[in-house]
Structures are given as C-alpha cells and as structure tokens.
N, C-alpha and C. Protein backbone atom coordinates (compact mmCIF):
# COMPACT_ATOMS: atom_id res chain seq x y z
N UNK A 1 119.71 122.27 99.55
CA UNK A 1 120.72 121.37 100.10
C UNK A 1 120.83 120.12 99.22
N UNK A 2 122.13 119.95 98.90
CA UNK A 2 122.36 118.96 98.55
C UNK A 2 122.48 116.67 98.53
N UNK A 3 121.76 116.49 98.34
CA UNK A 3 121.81 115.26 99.03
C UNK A 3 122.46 113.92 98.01
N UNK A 4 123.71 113.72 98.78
CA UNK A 4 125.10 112.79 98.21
C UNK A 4 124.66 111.37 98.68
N UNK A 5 125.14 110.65 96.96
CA UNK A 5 124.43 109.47 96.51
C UNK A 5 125.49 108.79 96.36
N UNK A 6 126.01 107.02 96.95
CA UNK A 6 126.64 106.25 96.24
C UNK A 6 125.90 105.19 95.57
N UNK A 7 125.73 104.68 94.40
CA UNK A 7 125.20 103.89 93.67
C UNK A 7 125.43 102.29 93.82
N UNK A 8 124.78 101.55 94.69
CA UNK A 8 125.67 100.10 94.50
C UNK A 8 125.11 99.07 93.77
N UNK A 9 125.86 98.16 92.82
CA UNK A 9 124.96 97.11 92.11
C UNK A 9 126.14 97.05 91.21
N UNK A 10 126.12 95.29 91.09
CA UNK A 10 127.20 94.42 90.56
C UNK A 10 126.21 94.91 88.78
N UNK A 11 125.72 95.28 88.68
CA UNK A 11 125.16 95.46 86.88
C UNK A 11 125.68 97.16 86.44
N UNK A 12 126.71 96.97 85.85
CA UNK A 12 127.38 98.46 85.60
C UNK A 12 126.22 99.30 84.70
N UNK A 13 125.37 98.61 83.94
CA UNK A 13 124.55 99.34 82.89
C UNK A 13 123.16 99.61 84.02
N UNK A 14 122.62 98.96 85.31
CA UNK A 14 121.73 99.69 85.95
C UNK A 14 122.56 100.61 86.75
N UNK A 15 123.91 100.64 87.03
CA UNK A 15 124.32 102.06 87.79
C UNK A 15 124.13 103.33 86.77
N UNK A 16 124.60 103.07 85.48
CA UNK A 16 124.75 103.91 84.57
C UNK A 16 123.21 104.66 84.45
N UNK A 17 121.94 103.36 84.08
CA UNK A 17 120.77 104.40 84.13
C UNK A 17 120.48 104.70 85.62
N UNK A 18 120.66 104.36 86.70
CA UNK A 18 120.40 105.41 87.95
C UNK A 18 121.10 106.49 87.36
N UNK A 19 122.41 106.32 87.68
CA UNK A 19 123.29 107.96 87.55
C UNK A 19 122.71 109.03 86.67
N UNK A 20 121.98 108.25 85.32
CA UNK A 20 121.70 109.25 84.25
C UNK A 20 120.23 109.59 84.91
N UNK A 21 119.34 109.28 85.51
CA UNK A 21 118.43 109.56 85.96
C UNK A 21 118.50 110.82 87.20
N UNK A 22 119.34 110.12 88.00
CA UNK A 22 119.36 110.92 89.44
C UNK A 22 120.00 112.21 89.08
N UNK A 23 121.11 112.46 88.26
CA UNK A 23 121.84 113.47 87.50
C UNK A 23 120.81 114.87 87.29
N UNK A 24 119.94 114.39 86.59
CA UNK A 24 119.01 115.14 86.24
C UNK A 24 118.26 115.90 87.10
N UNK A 25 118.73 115.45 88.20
CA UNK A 25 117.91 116.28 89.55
C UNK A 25 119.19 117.51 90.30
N UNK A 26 118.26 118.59 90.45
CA UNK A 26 119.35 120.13 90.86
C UNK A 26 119.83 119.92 92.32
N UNK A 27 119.01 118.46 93.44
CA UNK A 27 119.47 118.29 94.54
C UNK A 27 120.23 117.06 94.98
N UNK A 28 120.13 115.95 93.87
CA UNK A 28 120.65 115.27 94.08
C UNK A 28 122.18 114.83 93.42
N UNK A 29 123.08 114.44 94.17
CA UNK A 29 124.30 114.13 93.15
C UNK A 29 124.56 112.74 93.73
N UNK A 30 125.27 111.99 92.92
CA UNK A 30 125.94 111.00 92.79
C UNK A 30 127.67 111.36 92.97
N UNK A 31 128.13 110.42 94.05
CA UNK A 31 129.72 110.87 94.54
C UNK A 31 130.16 109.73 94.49
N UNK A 32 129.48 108.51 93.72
CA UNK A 32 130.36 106.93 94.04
C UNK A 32 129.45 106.40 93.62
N UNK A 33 130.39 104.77 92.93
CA UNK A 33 129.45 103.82 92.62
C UNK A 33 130.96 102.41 93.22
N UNK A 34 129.93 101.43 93.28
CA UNK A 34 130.43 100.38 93.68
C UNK A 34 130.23 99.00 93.27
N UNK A 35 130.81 97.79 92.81
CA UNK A 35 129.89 96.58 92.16
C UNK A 35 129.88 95.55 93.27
N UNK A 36 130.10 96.11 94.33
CA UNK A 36 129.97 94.70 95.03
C UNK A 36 129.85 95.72 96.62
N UNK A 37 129.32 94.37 97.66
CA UNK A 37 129.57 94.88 98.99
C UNK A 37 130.55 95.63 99.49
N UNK A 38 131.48 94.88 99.57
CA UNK A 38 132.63 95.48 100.20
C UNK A 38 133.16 96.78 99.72
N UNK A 39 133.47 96.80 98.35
CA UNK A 39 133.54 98.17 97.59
C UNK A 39 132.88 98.91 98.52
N UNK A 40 131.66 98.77 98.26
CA UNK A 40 130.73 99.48 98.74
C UNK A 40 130.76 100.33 100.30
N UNK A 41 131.28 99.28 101.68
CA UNK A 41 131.61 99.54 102.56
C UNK A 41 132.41 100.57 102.68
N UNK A 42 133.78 100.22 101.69
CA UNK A 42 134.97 101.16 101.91
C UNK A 42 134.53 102.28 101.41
N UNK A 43 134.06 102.54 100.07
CA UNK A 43 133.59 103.81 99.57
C UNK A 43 132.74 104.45 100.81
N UNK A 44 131.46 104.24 101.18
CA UNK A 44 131.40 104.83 102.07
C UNK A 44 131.92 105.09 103.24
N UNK A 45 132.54 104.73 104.22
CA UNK A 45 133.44 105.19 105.16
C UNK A 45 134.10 106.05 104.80
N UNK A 46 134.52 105.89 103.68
CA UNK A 46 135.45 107.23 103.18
C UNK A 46 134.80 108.41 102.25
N UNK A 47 133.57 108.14 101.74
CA UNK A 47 132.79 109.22 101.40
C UNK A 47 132.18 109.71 102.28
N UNK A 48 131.14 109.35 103.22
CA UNK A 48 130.22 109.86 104.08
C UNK A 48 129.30 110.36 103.30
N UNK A 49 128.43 109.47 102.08
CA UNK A 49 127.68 110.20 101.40
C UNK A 49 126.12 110.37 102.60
N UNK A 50 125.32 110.54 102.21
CA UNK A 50 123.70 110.83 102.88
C UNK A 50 123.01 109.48 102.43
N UNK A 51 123.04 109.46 101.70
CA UNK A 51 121.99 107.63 100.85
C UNK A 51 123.06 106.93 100.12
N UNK A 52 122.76 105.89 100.62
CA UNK A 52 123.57 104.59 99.37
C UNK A 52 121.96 104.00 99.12
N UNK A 53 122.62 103.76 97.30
CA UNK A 53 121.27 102.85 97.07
C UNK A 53 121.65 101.43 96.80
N UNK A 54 121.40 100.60 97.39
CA UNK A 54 122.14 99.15 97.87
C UNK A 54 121.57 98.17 97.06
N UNK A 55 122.04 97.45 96.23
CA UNK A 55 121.26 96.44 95.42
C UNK A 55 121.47 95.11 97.02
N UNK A 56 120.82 94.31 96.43
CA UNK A 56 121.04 93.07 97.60
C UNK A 56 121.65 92.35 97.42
N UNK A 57 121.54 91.18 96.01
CA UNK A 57 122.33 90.21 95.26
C UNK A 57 123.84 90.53 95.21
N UNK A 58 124.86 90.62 95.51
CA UNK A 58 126.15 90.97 94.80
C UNK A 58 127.36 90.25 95.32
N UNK A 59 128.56 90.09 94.69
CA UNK A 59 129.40 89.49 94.88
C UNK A 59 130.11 89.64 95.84
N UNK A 60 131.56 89.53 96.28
CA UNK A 60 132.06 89.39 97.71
C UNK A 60 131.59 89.62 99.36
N UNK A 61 130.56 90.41 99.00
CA UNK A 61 129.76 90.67 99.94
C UNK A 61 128.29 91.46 99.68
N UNK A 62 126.94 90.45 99.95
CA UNK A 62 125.58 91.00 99.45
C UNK A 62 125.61 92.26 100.26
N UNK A 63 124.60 92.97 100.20
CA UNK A 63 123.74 94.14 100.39
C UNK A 63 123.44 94.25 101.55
N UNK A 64 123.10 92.41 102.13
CA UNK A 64 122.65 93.14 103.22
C UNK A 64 124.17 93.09 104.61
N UNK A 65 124.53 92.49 104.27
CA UNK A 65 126.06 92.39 105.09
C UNK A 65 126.60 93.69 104.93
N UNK A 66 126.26 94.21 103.63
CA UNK A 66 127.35 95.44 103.81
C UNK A 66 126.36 97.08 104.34
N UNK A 67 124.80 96.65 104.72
CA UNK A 67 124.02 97.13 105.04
C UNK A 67 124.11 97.14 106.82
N UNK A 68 124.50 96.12 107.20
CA UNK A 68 124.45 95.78 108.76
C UNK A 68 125.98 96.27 108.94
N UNK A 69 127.07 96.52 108.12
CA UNK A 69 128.53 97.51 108.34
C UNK A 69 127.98 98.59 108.23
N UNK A 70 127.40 99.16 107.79
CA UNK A 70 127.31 100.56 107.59
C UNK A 70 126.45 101.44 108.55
N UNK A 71 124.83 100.30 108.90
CA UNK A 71 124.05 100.88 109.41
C UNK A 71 123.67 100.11 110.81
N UNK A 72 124.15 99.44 110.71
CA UNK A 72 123.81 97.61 111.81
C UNK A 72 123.70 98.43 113.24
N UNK A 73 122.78 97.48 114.35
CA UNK A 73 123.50 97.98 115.24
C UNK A 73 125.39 98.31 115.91
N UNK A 74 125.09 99.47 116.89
CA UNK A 74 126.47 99.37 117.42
C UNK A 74 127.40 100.36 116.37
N UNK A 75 126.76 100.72 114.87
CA UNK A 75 127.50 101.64 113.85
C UNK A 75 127.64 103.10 114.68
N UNK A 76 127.95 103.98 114.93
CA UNK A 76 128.09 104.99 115.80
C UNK A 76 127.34 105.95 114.68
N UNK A 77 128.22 106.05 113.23
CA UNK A 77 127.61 107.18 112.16
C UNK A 77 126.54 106.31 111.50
N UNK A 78 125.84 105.52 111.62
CA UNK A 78 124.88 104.90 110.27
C UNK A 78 124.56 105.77 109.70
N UNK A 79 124.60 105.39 108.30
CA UNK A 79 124.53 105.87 107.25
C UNK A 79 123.04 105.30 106.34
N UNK A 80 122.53 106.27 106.15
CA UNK A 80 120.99 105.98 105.64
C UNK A 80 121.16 105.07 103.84
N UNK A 81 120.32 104.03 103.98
CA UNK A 81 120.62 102.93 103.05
C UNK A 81 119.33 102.63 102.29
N UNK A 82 119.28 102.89 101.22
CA UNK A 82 118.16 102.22 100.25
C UNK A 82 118.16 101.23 99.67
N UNK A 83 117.46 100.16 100.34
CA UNK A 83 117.65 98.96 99.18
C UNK A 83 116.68 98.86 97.95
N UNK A 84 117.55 98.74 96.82
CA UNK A 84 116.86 97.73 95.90
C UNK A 84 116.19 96.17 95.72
N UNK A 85 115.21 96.08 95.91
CA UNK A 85 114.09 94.58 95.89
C UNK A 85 113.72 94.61 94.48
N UNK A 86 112.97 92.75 93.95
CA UNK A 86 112.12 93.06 93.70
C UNK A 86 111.10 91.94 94.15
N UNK A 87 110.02 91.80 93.56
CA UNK A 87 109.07 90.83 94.40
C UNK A 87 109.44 89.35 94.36
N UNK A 88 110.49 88.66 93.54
CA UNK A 88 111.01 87.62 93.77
C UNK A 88 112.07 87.42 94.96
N UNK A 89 112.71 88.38 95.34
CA UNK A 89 113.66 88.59 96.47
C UNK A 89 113.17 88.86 97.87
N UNK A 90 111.54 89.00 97.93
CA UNK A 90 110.94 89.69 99.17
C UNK A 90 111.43 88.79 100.65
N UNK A 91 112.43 87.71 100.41
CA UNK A 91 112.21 87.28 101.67
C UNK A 91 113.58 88.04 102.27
N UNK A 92 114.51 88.50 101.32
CA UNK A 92 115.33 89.57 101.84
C UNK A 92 115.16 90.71 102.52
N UNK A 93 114.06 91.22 102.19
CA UNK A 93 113.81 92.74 102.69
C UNK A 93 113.64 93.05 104.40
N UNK A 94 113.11 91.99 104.61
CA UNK A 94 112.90 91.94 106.42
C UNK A 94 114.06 91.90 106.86
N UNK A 95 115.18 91.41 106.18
CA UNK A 95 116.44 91.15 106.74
C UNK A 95 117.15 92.26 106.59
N UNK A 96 117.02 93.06 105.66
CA UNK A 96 117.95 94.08 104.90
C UNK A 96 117.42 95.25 105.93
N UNK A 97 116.17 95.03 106.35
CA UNK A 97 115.51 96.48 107.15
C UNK A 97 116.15 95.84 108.45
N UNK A 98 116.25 95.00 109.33
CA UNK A 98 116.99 94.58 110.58
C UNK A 98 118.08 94.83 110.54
N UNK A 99 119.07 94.73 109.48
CA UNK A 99 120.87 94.86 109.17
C UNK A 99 120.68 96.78 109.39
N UNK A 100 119.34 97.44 109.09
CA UNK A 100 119.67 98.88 109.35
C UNK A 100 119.45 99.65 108.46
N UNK A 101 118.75 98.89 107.04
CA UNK A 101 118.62 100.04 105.84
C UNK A 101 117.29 100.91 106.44
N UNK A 102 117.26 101.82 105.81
CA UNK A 102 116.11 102.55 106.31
C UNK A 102 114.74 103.24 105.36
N UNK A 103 114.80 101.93 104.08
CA UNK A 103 113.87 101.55 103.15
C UNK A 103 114.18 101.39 102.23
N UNK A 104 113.39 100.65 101.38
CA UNK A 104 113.27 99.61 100.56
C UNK A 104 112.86 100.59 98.93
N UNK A 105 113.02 100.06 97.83
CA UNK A 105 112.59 100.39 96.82
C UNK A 105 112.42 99.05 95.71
N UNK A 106 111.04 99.07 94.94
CA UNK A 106 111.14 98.22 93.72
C UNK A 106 111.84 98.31 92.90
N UNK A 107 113.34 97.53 92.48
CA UNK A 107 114.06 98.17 91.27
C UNK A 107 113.07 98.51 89.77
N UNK A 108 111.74 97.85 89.64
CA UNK A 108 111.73 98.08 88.47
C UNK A 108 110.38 99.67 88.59
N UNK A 109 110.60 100.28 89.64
CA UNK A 109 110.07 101.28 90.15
C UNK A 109 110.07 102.23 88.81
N UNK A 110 109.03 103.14 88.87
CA UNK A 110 109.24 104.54 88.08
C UNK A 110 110.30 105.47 88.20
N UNK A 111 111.09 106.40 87.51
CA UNK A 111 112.07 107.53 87.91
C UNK A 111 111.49 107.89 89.16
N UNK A 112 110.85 108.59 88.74
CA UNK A 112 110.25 109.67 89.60
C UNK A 112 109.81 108.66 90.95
N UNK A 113 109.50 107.43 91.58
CA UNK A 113 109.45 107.18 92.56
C UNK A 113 111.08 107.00 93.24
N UNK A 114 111.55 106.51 92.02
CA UNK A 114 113.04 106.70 93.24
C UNK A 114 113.70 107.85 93.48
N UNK A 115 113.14 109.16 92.75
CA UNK A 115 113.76 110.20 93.10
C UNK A 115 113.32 110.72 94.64
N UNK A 116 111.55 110.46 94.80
CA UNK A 116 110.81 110.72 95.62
C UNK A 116 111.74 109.67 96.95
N UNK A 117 111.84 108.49 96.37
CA UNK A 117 112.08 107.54 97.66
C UNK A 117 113.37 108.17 98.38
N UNK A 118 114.45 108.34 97.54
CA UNK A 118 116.27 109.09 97.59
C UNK A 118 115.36 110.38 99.01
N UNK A 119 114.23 111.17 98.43
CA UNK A 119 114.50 111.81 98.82
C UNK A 119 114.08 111.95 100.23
N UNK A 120 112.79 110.64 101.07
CA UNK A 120 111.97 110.77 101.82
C UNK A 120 113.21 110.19 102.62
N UNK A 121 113.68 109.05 102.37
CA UNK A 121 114.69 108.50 103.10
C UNK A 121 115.80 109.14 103.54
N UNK A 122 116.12 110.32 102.64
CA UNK A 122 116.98 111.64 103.51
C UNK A 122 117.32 112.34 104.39
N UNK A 123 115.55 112.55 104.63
CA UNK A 123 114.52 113.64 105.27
C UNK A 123 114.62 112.65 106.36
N UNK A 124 114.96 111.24 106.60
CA UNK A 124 114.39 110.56 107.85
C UNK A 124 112.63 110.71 108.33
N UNK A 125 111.78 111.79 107.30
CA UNK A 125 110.97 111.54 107.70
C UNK A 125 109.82 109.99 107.53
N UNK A 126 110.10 109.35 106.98
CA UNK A 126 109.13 108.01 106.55
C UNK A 126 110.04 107.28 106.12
N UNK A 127 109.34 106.31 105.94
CA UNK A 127 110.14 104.61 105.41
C UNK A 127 110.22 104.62 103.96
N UNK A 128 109.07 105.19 103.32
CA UNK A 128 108.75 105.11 102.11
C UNK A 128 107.94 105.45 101.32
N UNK A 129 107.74 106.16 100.44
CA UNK A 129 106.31 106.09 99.94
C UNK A 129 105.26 104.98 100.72
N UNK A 130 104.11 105.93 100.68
CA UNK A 130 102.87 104.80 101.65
C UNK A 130 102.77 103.84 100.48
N UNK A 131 102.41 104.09 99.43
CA UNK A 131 102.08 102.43 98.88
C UNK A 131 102.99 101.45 98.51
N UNK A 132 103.86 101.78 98.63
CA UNK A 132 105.17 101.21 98.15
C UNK A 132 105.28 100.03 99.81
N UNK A 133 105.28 100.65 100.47
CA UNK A 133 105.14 100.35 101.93
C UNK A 133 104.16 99.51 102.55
N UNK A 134 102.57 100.08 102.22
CA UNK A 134 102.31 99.55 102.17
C UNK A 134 101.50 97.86 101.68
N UNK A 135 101.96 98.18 100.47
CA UNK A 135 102.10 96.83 99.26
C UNK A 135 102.64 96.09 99.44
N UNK A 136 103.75 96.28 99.67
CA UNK A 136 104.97 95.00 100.24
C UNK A 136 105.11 94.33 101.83
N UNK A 137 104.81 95.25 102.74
CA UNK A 137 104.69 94.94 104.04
C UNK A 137 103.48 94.36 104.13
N UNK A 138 102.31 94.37 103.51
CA UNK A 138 101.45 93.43 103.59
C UNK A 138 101.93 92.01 103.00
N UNK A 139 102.49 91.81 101.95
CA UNK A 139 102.92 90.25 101.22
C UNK A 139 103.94 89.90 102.11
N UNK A 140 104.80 90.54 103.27
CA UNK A 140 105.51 90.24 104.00
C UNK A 140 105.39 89.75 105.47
N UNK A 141 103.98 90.21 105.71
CA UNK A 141 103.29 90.24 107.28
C UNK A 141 103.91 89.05 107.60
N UNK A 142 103.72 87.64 106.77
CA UNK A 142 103.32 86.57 107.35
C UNK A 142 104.72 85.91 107.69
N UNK A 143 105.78 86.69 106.81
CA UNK A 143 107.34 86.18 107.13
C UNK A 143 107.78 86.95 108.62
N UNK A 144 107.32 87.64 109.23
CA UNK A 144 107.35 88.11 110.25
C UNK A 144 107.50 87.18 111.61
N UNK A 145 108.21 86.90 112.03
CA UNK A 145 108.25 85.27 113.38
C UNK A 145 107.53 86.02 114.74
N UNK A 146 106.67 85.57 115.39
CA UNK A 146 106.14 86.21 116.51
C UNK A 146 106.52 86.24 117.27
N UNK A 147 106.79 87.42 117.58
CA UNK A 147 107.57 88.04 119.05
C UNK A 147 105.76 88.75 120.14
N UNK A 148 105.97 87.99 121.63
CA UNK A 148 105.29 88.09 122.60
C UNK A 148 105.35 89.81 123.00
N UNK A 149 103.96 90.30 122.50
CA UNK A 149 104.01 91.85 123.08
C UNK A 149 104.42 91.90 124.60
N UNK A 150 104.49 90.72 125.37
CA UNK A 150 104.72 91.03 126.64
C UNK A 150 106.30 91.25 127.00
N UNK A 151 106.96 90.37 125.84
CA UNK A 151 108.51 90.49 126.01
C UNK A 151 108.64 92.16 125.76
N UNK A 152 108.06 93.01 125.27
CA UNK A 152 108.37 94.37 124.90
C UNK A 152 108.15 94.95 126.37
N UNK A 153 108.20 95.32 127.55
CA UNK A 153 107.45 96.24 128.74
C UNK A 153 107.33 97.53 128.53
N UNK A 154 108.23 98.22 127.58
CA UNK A 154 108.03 99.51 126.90
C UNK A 154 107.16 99.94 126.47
N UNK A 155 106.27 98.64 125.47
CA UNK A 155 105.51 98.97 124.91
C UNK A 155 104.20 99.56 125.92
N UNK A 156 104.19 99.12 126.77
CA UNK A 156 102.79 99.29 127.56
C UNK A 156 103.43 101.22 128.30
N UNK A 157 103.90 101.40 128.52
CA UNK A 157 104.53 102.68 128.64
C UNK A 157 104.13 104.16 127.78
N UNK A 158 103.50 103.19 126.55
CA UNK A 158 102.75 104.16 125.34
C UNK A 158 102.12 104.72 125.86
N UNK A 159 101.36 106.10 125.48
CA UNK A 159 100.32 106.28 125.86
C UNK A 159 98.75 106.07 124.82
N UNK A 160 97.85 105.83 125.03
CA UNK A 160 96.97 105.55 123.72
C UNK A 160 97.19 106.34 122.52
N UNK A 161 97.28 107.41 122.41
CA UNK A 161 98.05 108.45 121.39
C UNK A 161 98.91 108.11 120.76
N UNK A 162 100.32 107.66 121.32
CA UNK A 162 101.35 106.99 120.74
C UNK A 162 100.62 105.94 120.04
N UNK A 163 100.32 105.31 120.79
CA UNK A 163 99.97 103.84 120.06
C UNK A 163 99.52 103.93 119.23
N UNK A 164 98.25 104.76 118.78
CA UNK A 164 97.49 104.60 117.49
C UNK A 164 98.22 105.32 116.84
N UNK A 165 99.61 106.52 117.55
CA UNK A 165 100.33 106.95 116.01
C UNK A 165 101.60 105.95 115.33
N UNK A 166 101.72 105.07 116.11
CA UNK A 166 102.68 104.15 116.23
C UNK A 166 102.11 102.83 115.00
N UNK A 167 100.92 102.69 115.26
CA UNK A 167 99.82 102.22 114.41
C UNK A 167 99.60 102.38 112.86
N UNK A 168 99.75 103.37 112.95
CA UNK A 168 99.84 104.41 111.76
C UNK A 168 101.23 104.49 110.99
N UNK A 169 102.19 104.64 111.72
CA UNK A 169 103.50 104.80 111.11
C UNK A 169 103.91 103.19 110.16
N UNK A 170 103.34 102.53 111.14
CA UNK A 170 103.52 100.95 110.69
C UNK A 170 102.96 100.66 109.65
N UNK A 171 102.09 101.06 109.28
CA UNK A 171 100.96 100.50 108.03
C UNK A 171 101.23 101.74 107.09
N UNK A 172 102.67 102.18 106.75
CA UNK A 172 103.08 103.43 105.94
C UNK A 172 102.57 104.63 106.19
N UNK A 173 102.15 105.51 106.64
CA UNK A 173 101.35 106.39 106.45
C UNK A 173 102.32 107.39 106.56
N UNK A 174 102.23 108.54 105.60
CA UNK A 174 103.13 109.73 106.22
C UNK A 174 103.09 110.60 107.21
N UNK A 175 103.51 111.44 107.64
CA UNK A 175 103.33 112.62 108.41
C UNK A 175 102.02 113.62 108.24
N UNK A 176 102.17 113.36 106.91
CA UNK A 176 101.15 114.50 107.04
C UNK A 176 99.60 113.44 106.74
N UNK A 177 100.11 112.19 106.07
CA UNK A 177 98.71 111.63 105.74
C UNK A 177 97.61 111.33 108.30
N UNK A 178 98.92 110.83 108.92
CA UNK A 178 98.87 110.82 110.29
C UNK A 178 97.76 112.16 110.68
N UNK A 179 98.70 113.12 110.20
CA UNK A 179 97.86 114.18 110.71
C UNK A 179 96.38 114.53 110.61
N UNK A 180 96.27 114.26 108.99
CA UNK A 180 94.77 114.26 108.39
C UNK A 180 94.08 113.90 109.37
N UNK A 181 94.30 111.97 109.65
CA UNK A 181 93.54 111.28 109.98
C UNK A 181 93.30 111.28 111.49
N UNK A 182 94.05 112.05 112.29
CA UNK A 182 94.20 111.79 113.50
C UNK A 182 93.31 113.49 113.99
N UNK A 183 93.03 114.52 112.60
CA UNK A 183 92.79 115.66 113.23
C UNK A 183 93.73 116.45 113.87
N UNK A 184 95.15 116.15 113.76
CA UNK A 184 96.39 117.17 114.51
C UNK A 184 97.25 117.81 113.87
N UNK A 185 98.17 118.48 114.06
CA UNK A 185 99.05 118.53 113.31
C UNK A 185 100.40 118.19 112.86
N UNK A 186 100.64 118.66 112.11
CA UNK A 186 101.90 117.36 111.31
C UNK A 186 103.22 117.60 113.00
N UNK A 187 103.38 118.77 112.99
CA UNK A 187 104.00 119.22 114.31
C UNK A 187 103.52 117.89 115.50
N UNK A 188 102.97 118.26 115.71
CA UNK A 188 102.09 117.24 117.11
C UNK A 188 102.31 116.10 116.63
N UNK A 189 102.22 115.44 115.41
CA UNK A 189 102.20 113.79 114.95
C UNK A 189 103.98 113.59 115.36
N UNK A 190 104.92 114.54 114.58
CA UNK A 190 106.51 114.50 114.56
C UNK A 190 106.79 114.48 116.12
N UNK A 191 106.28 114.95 117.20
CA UNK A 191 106.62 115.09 119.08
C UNK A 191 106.06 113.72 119.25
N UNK A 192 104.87 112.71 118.59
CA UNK A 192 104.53 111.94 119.28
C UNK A 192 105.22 110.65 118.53
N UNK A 193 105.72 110.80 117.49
CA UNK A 193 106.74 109.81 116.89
C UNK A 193 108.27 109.45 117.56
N UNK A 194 108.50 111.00 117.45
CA UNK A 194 109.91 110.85 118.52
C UNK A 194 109.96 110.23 120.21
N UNK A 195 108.87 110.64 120.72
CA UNK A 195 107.83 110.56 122.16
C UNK A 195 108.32 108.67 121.88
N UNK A 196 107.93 107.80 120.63
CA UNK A 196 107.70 106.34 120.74
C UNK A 196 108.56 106.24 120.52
N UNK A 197 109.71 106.52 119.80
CA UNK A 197 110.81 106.04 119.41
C UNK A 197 111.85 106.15 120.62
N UNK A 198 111.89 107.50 121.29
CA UNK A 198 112.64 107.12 122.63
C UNK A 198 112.41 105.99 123.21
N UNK A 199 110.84 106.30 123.86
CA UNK A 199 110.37 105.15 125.03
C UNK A 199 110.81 103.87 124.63
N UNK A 200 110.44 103.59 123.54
CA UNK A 200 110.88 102.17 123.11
C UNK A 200 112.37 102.07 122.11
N UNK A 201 113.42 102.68 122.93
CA UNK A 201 114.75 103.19 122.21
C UNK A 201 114.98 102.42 120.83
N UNK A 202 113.99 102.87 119.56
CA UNK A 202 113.83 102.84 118.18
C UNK A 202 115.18 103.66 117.70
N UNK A 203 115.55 103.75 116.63
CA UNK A 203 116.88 104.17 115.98
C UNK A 203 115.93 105.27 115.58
N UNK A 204 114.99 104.26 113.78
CA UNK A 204 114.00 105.34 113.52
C UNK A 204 112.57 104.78 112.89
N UNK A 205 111.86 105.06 111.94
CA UNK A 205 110.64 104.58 111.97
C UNK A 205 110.70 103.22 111.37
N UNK A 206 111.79 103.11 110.62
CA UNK A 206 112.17 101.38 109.88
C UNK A 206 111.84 100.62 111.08
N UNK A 207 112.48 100.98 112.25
CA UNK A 207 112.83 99.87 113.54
C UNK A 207 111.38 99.75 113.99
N UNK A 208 110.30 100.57 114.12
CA UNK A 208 108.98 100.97 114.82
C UNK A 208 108.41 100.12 113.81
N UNK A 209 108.23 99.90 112.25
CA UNK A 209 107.54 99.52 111.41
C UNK A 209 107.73 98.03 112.29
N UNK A 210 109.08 97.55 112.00
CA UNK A 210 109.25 96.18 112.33
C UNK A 210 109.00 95.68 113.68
N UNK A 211 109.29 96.41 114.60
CA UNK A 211 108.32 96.00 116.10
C UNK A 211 107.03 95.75 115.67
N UNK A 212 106.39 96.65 115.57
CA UNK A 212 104.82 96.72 115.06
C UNK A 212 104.40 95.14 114.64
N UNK A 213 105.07 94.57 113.59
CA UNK A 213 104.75 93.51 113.01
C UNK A 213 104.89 92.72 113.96
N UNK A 214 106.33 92.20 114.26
CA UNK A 214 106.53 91.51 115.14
C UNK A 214 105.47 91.42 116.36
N UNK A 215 105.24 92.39 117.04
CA UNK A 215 104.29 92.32 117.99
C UNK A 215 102.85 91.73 117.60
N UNK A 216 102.47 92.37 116.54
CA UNK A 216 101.05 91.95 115.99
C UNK A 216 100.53 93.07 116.40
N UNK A 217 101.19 93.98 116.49
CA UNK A 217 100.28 95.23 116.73
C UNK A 217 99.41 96.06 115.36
N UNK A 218 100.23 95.73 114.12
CA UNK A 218 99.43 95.52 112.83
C UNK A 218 99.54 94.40 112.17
C-alpha cells in the first residue's frame, strides 16, 4: 500500500532533497508540495494525501495554524501531520502536537529516520521513533503548564493496566517495545491503548503523550 505525501516548507531546495529522498522508496510517493501554510491547507483538502510533512516557520500562514486547519480539533477528516523541528524551535512543538500533528521529526534527522518516521505516523501506530520521542519530550517536560490530575475524572476510571500502559506510551515506547516489558502481547498492549484512549476520549497517542505530561503522570 501506498502511502501519499505532501511536502511543506517555504525552502524549495529542502522540498527538492525530501522529494529526492522519499522518491526512492517503492511505498512512498509524493503528490504535492507547498511553500507556505495556506498553500498548504488548500492542497490538502483537495488532495487528501495520508502525511503532510509540515515545516513550522513559513510565510502567510506557519505550520502550526495550518496544522490546527487540517488536524485541530472539530476537523471531521484530520489528516495525519509531521512536523519538522529543530532544537532551537522546541518551544513550538508542544503547540504544533495540540493544533493536531501527530509527530514531530528533527529536520536535520537521518534519511532513513524520516522514512521510518513517514512511515510509523501512517500506521497511527506510535508518535515516533522511541528516541526521537523520547529525547525531546524530556527537554520539553518542563514547558509543559500543570494541569490538576483531579480536573481529569476519567483518568481515575483507568484501570492499573491502562495506566502503566498509558505510562509507557508517554515516555515513547512502541508497541512492541510495551509488550516486551509488560510480558503481553503486542495484541493485548493495542486493546489496552484503544481501552485509554476511549475512556479518556483521546483522538490518538499524540493526545495521551500530552495528557500524561500535563498531569505529571510522567
């Protein structure tokens, strides 16, 4: 199966090396590129690609504005969104994951991690590569504003299970790394992810990462 890419970023020569990179892959294609937000918006509505990879910085409208059109609450189709960071921009990323992207990437990342990232973020199964995830969400903990676990009542609704897989999802971990550690299987980890994301009506694990913090639950 195929998985359809629009490229966004006001620097025509980093769309050019994504495209020539991602090209090279037998599942992934590129169906659009865009230099600014808004572009960006319209192209997708009218593409319906699977991933946009969203720079943040850009002209008429940043990344993450055109991240909260596409994916924000209240979007009926959201559309799965990768942003481009890098560690001078980190105070964006908390914002860009609230507007609805559904993970993050280092632009000055390896190929091969953004092919991996294009592709985890597809799958809806994870946020991100675990270290990628968890590297940055640690230098980010502290931009996090504290929200009262008691304002959540859902949360207590968990059952201990959830919680420590809920635990887990937050501090990156994949599906299958969950399973290792928990002794279950990847099956059983995926029923008790969905299990938290209802109870506490989560979109998807982006939204669970960021409760988590917020709460102080990691």
């Amino acid at each position: 199966m195929t998985t359809r890419l629009i490229l966004v970023d006001d620097q025509p020569l980093l769309r050019t090396g994504f495209r020539m990179i991602l090209s090279a892959e037998s599942d992934l294609e590129v169906v659009g590129e865009a230099g600014d937000g808004a572009s960006a918006v319209a192209l997708a509505r009218r593409l319906k690609p699977d991933v946009v990879l969203m720079d943040i910085r850009m002209p008429v409208m940043d990344g993450i504005a055109a991240t909260r059109e596409l994916a924000g609450p209240g979007v009926e189709e959201p559309i799965k969104i990768l942003i481009l960071t890098t560690f001078g921009l980190d105070e964006y990323v908390i914002e860009s994951l609230r507007a609805g992207a559904s993970g993050f990437l280092l632009k000055d990342a390896p190929a091969e991690d953004l092919v991996e990232a294009i592709r985890i973020v597809a799958s809806g199964e994870a946020l991100l590569a675990p270290s990628i995830t968890r590297r940055l969400l640690d230098r980010l903990a502290s931009k996090f504003p504290p929200v009262n676990e008691d304002s959540i009542p859902a949360l207590h609704e968990l059952t201990e299970r959830e919680l420590e897989v809920l635990k887990l999802v937050a501090r990156g971990l994949s599906n299958a790394e969950i399973a290792e550690k928990l002794v279950i299987s990847e099956t059983t980890v995926k029923t008790h992810v969905s299990r938290v994301l209802a109870k506490l009506d989560l979109r998807d694990r982006v939204q669970a990462v960021i409760l988590s913090y917020e709460t102080g639950l990691v």
